[in-house]
C-alpha atoms as a PDB file:
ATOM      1  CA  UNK A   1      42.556 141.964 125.705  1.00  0.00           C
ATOM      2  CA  UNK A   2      40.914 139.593 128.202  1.00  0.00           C
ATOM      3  CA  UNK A   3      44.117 137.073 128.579  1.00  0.00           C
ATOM      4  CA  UNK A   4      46.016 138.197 131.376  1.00  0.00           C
ATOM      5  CA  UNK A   5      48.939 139.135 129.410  1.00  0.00           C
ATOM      6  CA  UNK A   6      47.173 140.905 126.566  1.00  0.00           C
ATOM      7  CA  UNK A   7      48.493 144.158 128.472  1.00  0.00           C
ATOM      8  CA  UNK A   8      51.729 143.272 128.182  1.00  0.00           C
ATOM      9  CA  UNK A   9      54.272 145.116 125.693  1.00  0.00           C
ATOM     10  CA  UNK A  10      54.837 142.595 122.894  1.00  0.00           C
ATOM     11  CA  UNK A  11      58.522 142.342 123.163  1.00  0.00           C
ATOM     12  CA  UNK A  12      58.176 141.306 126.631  1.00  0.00           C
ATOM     13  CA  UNK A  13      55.177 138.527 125.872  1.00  0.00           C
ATOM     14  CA  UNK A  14      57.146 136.928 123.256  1.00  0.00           C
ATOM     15  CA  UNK A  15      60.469 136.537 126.272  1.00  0.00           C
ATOM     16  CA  UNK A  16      57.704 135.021 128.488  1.00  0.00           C
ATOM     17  CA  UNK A  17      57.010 132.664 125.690  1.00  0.00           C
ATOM     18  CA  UNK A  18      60.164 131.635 125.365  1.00  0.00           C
ATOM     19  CA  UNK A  19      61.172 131.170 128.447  1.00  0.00           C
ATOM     20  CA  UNK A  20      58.260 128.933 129.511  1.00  0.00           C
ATOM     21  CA  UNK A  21      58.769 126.799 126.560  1.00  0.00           C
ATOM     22  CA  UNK A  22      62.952 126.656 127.477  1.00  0.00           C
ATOM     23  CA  UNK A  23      61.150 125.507 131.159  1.00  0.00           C
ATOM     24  CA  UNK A  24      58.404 122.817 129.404  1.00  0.00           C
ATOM     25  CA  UNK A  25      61.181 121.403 127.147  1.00  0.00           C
ATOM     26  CA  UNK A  26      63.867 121.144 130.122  1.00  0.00           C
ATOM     27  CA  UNK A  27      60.925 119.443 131.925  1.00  0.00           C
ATOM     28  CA  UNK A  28      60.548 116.786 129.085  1.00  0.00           C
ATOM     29  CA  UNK A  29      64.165 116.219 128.821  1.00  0.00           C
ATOM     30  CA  UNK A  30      63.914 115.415 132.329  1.00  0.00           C
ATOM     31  CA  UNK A  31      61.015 113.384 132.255  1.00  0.00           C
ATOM     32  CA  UNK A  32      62.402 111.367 129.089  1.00  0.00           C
ATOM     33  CA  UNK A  33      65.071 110.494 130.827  1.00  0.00           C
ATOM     34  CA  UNK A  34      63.821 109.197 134.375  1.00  0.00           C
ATOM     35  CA  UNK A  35      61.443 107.306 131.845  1.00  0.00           C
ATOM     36  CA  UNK A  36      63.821 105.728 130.308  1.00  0.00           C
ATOM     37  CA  UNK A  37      66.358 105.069 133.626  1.00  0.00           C
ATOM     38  CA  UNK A  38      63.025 103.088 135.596  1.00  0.00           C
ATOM     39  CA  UNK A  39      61.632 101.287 132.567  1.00  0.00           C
ATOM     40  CA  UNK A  40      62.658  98.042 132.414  1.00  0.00           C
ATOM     41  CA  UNK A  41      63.373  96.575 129.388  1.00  0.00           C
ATOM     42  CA  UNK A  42      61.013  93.760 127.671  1.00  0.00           C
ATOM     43  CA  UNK A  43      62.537  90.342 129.258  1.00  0.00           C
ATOM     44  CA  UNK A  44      62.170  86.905 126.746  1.00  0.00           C
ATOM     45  CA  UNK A  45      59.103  85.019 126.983  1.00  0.00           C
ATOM     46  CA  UNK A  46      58.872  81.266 127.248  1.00  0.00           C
ATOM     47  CA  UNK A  47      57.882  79.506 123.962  1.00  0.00           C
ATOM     48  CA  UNK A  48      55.708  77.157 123.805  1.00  0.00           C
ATOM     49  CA  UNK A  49      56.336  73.608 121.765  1.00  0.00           C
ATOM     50  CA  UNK A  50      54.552  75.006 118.526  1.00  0.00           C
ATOM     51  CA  UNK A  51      56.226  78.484 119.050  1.00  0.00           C
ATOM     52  CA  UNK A  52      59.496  76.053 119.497  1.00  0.00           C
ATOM     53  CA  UNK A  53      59.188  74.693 116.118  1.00  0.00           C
ATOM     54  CA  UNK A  54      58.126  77.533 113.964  1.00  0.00           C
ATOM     55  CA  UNK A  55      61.750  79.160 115.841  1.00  0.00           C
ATOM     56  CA  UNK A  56      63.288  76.472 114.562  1.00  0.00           C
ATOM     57  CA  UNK A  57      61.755  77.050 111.078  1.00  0.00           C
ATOM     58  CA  UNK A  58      62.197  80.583 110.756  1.00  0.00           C
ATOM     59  CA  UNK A  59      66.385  79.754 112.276  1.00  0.00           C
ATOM     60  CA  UNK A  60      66.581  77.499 109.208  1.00  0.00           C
ATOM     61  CA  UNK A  61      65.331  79.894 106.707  1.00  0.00           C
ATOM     62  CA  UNK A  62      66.729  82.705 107.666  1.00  0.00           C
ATOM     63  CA  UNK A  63      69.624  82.376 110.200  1.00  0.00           C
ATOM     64  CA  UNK A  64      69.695  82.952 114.014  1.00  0.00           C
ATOM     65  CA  UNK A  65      71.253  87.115 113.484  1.00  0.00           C
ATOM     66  CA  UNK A  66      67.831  87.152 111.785  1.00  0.00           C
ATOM     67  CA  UNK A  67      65.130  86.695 114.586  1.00  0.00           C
ATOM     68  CA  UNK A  68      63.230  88.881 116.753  1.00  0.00           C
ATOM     69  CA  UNK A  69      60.270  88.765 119.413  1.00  0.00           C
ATOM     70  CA  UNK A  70      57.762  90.817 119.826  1.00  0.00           C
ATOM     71  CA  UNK A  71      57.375  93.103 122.734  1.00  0.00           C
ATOM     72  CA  UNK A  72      53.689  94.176 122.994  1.00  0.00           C
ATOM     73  CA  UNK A  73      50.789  93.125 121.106  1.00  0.00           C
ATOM     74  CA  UNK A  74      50.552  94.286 117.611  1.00  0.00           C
ATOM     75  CA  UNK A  75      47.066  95.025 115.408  1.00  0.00           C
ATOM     76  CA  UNK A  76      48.156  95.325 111.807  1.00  0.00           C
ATOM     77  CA  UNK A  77      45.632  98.374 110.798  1.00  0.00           C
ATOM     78  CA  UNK A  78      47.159  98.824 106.979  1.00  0.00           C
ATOM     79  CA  UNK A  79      47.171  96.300 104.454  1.00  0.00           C
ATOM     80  CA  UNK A  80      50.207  94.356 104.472  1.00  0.00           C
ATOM     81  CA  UNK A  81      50.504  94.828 107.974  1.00  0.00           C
ATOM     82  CA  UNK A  82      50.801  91.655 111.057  1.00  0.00           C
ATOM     83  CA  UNK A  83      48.729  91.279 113.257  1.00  0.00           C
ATOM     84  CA  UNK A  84      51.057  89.271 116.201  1.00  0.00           C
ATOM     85  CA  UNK A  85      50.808  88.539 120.162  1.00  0.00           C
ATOM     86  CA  UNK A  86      53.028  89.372 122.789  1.00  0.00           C
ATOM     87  CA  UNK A  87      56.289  86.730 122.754  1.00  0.00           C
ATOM     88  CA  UNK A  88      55.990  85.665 119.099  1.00  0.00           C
ATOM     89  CA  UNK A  89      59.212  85.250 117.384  1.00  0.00           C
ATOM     90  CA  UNK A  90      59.288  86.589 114.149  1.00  0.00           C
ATOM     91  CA  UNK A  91      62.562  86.943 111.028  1.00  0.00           C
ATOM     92  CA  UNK A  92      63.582  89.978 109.847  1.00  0.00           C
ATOM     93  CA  UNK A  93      63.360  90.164 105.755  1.00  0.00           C
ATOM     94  CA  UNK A  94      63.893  93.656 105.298  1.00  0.00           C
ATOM     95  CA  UNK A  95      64.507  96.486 107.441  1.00  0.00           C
ATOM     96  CA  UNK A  96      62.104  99.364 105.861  1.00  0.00           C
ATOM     97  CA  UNK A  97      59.261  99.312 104.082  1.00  0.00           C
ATOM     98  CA  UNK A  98      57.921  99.854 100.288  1.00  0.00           C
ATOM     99  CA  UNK A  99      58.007 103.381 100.473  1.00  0.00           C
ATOM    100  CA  UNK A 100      61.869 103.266 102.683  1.00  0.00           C
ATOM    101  CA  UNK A 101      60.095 103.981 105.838  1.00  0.00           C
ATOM    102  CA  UNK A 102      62.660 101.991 108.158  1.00  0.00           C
ATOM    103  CA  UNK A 103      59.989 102.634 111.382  1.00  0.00           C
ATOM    104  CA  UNK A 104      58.216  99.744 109.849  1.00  0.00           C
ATOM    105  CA  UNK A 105      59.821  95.983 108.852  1.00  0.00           C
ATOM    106  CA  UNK A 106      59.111  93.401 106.647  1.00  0.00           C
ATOM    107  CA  UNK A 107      59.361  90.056 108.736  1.00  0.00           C
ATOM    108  CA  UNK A 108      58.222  86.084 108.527  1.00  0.00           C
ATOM    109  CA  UNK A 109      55.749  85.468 110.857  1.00  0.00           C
ATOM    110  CA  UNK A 110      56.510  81.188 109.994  1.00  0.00           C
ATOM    111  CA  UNK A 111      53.718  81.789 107.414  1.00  0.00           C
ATOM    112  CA  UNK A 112      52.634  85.239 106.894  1.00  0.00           C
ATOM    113  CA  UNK A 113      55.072  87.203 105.556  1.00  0.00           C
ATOM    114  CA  UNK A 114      54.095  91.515 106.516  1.00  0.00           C
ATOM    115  CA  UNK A 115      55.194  94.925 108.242  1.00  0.00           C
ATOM    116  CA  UNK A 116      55.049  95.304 111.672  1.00  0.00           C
ATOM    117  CA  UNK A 117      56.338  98.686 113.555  1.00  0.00           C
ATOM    118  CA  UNK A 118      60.396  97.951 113.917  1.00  0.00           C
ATOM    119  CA  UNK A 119      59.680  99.313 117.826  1.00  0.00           C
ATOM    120  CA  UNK A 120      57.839  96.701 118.927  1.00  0.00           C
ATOM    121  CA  UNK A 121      60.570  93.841 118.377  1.00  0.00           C
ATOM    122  CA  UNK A 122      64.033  93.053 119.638  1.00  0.00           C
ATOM    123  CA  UNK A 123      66.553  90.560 118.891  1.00  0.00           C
ATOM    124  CA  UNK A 124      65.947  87.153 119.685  1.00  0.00           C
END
């Protein structure tokens, strides 16, 4: 009885409900989009000569379809899971985890072999 509305008849408080939730979701629609229209997409980072060779590695292995870098720094917080830097070129081994979650992706790190989120990497 104190909220503004709590006079309102119910029929009509539920139509204001909708409505501004039509309004917030049109808003985020919006908002989704100019976000994705002005971010840039990650650009390649330089390797370095021990980056070079572990490429090469993991392109041997695995094939050159296979590889992907890393697009922000990643902190592994489950077991199983990579810890990896910025840049780092990693191979794809399977596209979804133990329990078929395909958000997160078993890859070769050139060593350690764990899941990483499949968000934060793009083809190589």
């Amino acid at each position: 009885s104190q909220m503004p509305h709590g006079h309102m008849p119910l029929p009509s408080f539920w139509k204001m409900v909708e409505d501004t939730l039509q309004q917030s979701g049109a808003q985020l629609r919006t908002f989704c989009q100019t976000f994705e229209t002005v971010t840039p997409s990650p650009v390649t980072q330089p390797l370095n000569p021990a980056e070079e060779r572990k490429v090469l590695s993991l392109v041997s292995k695995h094939g050159p379809d296979k590889l992907y870098q890393v697009t922000s720094n990643i902190s592994g917080s489950k077991d199983l899971d990579l810890t990896l830097q910025r840049g780092q070129i990693v191979a794809l081994l399977q596209s979804v985890d133990t329990k078929g979650n395909t958000s997160r992706w078993l890859v070769d790190a050139g060593g350690p072999r764990g899941f990483v989120p499949a968000g934060k990497l793009q083809p190589y």
